[in-house]
Protein backbone atom coordinates (compact mmCIF):
# COMPACT_ATOMS: atom_id res chain seq x y z
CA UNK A 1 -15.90 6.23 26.54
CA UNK A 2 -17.42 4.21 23.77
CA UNK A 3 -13.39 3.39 22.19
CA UNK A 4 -12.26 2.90 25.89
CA UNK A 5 -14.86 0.56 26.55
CA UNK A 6 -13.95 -1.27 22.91
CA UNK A 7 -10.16 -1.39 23.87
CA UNK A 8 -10.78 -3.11 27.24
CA UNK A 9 -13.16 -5.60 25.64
CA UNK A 10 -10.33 -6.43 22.74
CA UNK A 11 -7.74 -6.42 25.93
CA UNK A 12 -9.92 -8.65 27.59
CA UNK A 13 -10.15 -10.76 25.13
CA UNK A 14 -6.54 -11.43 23.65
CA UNK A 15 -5.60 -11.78 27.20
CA UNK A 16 -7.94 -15.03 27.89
CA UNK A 17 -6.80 -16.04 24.17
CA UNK A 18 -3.66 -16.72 25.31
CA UNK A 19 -4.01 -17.78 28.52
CA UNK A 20 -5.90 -20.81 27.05
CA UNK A 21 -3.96 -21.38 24.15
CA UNK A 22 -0.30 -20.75 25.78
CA UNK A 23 -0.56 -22.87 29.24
CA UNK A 24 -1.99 -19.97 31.47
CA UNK A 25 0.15 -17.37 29.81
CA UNK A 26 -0.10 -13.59 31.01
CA UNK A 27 0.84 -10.33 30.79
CA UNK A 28 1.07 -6.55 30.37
CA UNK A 29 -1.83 -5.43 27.95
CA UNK A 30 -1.69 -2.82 25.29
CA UNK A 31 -3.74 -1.18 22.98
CA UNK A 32 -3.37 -1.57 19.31
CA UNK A 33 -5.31 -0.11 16.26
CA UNK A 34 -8.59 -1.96 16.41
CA UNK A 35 -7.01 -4.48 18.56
CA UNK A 36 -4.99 -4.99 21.65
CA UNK A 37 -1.24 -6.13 22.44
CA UNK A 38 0.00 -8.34 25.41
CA UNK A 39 3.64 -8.67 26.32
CA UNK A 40 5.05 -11.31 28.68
CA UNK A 41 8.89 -11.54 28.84
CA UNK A 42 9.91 -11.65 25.33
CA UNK A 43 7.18 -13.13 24.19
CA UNK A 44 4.77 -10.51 22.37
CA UNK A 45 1.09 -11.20 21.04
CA UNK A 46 -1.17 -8.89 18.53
CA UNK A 47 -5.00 -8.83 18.17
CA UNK A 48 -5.46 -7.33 14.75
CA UNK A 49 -9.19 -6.30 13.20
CA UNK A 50 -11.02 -5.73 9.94
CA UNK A 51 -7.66 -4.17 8.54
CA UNK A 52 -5.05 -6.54 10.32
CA UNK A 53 -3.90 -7.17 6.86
CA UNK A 54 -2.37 -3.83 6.72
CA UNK A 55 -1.06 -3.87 10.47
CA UNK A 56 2.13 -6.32 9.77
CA UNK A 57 4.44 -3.40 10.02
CA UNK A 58 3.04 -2.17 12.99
CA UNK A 59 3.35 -5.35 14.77
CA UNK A 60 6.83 -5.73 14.04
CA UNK A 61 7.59 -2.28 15.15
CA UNK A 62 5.81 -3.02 18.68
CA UNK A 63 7.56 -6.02 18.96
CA UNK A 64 10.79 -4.55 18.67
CA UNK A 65 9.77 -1.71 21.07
CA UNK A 66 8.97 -4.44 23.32
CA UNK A 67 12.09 -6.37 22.98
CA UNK A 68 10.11 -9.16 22.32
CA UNK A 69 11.44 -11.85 19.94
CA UNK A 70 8.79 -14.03 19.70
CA UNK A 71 5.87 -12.37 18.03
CA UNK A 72 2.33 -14.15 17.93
CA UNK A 73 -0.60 -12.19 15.25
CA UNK A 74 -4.01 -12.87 15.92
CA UNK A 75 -6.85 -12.55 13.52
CA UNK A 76 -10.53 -13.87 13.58
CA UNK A 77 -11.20 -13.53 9.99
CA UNK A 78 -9.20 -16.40 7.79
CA UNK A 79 -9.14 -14.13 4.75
CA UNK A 80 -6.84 -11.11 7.11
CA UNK A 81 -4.94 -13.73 8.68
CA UNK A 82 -4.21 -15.32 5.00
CA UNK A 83 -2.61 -12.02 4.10
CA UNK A 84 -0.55 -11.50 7.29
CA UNK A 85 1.05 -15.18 6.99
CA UNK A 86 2.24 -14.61 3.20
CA UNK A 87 3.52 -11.45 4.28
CA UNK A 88 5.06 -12.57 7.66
CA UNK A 89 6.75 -15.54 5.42
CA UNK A 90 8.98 -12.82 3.65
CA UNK A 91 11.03 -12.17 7.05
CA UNK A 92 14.27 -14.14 8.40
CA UNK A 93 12.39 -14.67 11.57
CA UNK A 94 9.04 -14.48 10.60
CA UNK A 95 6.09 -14.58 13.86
CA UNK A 96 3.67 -17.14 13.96
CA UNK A 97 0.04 -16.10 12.63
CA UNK A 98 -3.09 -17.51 14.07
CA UNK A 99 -6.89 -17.53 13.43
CA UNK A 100 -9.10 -17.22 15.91
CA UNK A 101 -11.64 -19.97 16.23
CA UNK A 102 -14.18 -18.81 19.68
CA UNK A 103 -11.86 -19.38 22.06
CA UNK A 104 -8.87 -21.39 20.61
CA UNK A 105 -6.62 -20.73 17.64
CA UNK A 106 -5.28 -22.22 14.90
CA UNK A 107 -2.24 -21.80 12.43
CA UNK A 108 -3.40 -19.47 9.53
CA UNK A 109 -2.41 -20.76 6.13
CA UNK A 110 -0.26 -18.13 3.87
CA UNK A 111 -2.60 -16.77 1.26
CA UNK A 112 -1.42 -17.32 -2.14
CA UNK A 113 0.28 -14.53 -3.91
CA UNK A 114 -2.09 -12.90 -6.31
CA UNK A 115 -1.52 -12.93 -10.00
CA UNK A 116 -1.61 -9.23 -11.28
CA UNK A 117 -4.06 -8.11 -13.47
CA UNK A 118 -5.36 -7.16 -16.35
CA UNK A 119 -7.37 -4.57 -18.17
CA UNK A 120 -10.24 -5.98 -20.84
CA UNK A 121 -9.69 -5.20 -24.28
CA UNK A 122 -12.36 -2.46 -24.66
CA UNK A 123 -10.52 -0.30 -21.32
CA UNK A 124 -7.06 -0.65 -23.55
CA UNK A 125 -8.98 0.86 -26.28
CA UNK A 126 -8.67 4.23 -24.41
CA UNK A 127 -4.96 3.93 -23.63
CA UNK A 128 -3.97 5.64 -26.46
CA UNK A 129 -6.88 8.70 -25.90
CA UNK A 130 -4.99 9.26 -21.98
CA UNK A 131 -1.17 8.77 -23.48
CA UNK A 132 -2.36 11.54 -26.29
CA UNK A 133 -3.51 13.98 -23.34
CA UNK A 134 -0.13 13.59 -21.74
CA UNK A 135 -1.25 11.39 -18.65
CA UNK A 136 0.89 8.50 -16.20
CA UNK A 137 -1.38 5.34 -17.58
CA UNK A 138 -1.52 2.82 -14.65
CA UNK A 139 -2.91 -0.56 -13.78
CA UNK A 140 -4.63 -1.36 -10.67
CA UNK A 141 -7.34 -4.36 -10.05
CA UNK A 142 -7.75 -4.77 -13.58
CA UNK A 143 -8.88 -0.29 -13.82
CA UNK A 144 -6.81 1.74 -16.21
CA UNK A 145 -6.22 4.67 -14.52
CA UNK A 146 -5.16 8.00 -16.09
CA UNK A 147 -2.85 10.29 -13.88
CA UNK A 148 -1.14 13.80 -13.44
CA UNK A 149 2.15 13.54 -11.20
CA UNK A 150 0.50 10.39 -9.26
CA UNK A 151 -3.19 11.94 -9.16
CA UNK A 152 -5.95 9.97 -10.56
CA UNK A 153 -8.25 12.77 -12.67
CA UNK A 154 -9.78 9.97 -15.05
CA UNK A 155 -10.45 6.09 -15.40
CA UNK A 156 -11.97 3.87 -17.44
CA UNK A 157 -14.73 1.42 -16.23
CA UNK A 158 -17.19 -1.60 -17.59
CA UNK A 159 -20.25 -0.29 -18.93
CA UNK A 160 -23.30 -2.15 -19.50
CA UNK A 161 -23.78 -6.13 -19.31
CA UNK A 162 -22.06 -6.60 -22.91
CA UNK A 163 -17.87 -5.42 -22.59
CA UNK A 164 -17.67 -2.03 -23.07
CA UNK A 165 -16.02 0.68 -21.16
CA UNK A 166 -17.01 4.00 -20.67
CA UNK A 167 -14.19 6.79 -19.70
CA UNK A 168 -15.07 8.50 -15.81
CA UNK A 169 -13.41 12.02 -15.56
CA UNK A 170 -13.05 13.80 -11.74
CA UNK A 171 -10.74 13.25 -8.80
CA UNK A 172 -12.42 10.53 -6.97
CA UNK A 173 -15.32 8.74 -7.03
CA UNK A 174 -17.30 11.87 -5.51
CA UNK A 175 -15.50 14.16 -7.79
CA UNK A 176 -16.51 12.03 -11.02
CA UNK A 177 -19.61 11.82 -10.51
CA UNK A 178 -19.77 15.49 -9.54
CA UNK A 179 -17.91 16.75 -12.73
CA UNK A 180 -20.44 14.12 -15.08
CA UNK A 181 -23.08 16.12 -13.67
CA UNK A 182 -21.37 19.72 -14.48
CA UNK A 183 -20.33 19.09 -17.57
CA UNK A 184 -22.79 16.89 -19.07
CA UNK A 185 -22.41 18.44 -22.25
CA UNK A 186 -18.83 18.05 -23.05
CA UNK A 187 -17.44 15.33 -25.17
CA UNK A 188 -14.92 12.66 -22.90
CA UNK A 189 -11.91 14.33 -24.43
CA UNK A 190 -13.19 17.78 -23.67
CA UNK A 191 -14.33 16.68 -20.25
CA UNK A 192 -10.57 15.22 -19.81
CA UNK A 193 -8.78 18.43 -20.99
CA UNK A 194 -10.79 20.41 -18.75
CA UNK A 195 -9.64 18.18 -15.61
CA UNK A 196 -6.28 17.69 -16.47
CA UNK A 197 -5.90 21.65 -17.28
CA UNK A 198 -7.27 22.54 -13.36
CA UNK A 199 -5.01 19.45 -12.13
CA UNK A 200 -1.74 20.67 -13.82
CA UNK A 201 -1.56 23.93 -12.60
CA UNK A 202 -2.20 23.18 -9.03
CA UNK A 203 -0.19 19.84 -9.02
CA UNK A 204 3.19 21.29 -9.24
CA UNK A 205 6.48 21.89 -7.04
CA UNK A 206 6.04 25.72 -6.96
CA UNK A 207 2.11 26.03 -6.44
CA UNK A 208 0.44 27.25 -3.04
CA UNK A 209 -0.94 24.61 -0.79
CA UNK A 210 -3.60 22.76 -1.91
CA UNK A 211 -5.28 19.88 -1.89
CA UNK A 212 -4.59 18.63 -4.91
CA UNK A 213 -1.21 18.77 -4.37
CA UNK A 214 -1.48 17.13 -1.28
CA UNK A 215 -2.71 13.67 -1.83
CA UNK A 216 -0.91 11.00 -3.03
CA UNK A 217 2.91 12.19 -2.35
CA UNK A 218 3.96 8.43 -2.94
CA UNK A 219 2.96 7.99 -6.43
CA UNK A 220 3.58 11.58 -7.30
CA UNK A 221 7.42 10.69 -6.12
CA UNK A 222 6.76 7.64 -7.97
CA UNK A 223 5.65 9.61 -11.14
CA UNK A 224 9.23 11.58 -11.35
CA UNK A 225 11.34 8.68 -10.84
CA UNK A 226 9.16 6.91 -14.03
CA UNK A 227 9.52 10.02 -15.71
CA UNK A 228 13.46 10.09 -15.10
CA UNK A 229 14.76 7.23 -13.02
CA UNK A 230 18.44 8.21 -13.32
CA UNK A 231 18.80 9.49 -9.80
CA UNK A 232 17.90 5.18 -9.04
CA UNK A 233 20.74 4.10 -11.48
CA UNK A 234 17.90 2.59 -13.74
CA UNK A 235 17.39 3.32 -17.57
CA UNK A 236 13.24 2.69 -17.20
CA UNK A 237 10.68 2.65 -14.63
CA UNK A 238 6.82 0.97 -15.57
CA UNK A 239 4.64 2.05 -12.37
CA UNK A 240 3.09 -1.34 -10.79
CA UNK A 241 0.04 -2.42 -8.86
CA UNK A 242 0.15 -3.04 -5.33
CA UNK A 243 -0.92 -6.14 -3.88
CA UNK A 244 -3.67 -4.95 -1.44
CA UNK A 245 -5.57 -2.10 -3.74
CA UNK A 246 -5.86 1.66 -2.41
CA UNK A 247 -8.62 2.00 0.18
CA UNK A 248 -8.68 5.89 -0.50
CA UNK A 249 -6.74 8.72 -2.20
CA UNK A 250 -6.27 10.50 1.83
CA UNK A 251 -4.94 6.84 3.02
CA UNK A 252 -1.50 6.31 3.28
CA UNK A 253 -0.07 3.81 0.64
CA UNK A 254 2.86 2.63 -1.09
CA UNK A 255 3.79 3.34 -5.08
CA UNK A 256 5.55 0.56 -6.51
CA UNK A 257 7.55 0.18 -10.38
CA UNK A 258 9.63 -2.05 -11.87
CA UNK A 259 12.60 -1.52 -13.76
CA UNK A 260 15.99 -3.03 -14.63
CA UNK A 261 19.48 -2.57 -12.88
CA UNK A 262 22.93 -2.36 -14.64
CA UNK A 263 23.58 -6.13 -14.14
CA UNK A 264 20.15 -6.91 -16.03
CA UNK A 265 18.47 -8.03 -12.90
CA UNK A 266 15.12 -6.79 -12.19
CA UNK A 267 14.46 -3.65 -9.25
CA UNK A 268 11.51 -3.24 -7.87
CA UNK A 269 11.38 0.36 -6.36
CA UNK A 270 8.31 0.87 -3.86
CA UNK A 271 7.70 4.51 -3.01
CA UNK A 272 6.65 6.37 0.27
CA UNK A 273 6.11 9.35 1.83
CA UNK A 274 6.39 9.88 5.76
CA UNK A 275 7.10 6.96 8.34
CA UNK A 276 5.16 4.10 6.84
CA UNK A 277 5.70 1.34 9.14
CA UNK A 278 3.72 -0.52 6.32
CA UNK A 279 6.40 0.10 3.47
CA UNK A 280 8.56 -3.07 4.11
CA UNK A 281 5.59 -5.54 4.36
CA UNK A 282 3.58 -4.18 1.43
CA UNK A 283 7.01 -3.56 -0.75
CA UNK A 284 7.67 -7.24 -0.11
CA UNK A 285 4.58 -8.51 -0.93
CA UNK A 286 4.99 -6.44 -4.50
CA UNK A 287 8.04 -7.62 -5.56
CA UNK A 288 6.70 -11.39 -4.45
CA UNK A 289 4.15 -10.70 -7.27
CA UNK A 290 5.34 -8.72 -10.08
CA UNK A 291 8.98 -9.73 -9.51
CA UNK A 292 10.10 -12.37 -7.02
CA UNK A 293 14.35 -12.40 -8.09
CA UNK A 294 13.89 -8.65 -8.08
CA UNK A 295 16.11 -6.19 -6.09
CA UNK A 296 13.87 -4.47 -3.94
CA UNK A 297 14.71 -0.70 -2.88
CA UNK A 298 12.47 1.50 -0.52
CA UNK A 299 12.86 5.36 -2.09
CA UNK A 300 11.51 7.58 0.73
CA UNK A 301 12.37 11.56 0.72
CA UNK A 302 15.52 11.99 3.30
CA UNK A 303 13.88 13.35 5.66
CA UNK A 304 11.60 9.76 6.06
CA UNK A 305 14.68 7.55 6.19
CA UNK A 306 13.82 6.11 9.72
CA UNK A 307 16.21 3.66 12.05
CA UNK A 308 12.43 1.33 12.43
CA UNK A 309 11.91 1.30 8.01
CA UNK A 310 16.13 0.24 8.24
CA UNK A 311 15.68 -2.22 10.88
CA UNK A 312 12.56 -3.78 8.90
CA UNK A 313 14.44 -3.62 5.52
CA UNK A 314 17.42 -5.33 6.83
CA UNK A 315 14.94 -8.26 8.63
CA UNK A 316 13.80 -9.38 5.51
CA UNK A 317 14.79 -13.14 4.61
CA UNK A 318 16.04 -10.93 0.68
CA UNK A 319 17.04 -7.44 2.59
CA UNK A 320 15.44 -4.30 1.00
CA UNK A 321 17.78 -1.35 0.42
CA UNK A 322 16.10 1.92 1.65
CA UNK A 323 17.54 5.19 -0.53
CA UNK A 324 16.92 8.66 0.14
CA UNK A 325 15.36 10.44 -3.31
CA UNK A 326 14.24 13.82 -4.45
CA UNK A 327 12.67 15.02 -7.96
CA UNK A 328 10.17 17.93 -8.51
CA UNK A 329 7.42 17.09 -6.05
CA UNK A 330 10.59 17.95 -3.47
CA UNK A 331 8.96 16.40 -0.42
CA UNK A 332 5.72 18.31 0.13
């Protein structure tokens, strides 16, 4: 009752929204993921919430359900509707984004395209220690991360007031701070074999169901393509950061790397796993920071090509090319 009740109040809402700020507009209200939809010929508005800058895809996907061409996005907070504007900017036809100020709205400026980061020297000092053990050695929001086929089992994080780093072993944050607690009394590199040992023989094609071979698909599709990105038509793959960071390792996400085509122009190649309706916007928003000239291709297993990830590939202003792949992880 409590989310019905929420969902009427959002409806309620969006709906007087526009009727002030469109001359008495109306229509047919929907709900939307923390948020609420109204439709009124072809004319199609979206309340987004707290995570409306990760609901782009979805909007675009109601829209064309809708048949409507004009889409409107609605945010309260500046920040969210920041994100959706530089991401709406990457389409042909790209809808209007608006903040909400009480009961009026205003054009939302495009947030500026991050620059991506960088580790500090004392974290780089353990790149070598992870390469050694045989791990994928990624950046994201300025964290080396150490990983086995896409899963995180170490990183290495500030310690103390003064620059240093200190080296966190564990799958997620609960897990490190669980296995610091077990095994108190290992060294870091002992610590590390011991993760990476229980890691690699669960993380693989041929193992029983598990969980650790269920999280993170994306980058573990990702990690065979860097590992061997013939099947792309590339010579090299470097694994990326995304824009908008990881909220969780159970969230869906998208894996993005960089490499170089046969003409010498850049390709970004953003992985995913299942119908993302997300891929397209976050893909674009990658390759707008790590590579703006870049190709961009969208490597999904086959069974994920969808008509909807097409139809948003082919809307961009610089079209994405969506590819069917395979490799070891073989679509779990």
């Amino acid at each position: 009752m409590e989310a019905d009740r929420r969902a009427a109040l959002l409806g309620a809402k969006l709906g007087a929204l526009v009727h002030d700020g469109w001359s008495g507009a109306s229509g047919r209200a929907g709900t939307f993921p923390d948020g609420a939809t109204l439709v009124d010929g072809d004319r199609g508005w979206v309340l987004v919430g707290d995570d409306g800058a990760r609901r782009l895809g979805s909007a675009l996907a109601w829209a064309r359900q809708q048949r409507a061409g004009e889409l409107h996005l609605l945010a309260e907070d500046p920040a969210v509707a920041g994100v959706l504007a530089r991401r709406a900017g990457r389409f042909a036809r790209p809808p209007q984004v608006w903040v909400v100020d009480g009961r009026s709205v205003q054009p939302a400026e495009p947030a500026p395209v991050p620059v991506a980061s960088v580790p500090p020297p004392s974290a780089e000092l353990f790149r070598p220690v992870l390469a050694d053990a045989g791990l994928e050695v990624v950046v994201e929001q300025g964290t080396l991360l150490a990983e086995v086929n896409g899963l995180e089992v170490a990183r290495v994080v500030p310690s103390g007031g003064d620059g240093d780093a200190r080296m966190e072993v564990g799958v997620g944050r609960f897990d490190r701070e669980a296995f610091a607690m077990i095994n108190a009394d290992l060294r870091d590199t002992e610590a590390l074999a011991k993760a990476v040992g229980i890691v690699r023989s669960i993380r693989r094609p041929d193992s029983p169901r598990h969980q650790l071979n269920q999280l993170a698909p994306e980058r573990w599709l990702r990690a065979d393509h860097v590992a061997d990105p013939s099947p792309l038509g590339l010579s090299s793959l470097e694994p990326v950061e995304p824009v908008l960071p990881r909220q969780n390792l159970r969230d869906r996400a998208v894996a993005s790397a960089i490499g170089e085509g046969a003409d010498g122009r850049p390709v970004l190649v953003t992985f995913s796993s299942g119908v993302d309706l997300e891929l397209v916007p976050a893909a674009a928003d990658d390759r707008a920071m790590h590579a703006p000239d870049a190709r961009l291709v969208l490597a999904v297993p086959a069974r994920d090509v969808h008509p909807v990830t097409e139809a948003l590939a082919a809307a961009l202003t610089e079209p994405a090319e969506v590819v069917a792949v395979e490799g070891g992880w073989q679509g779990r």
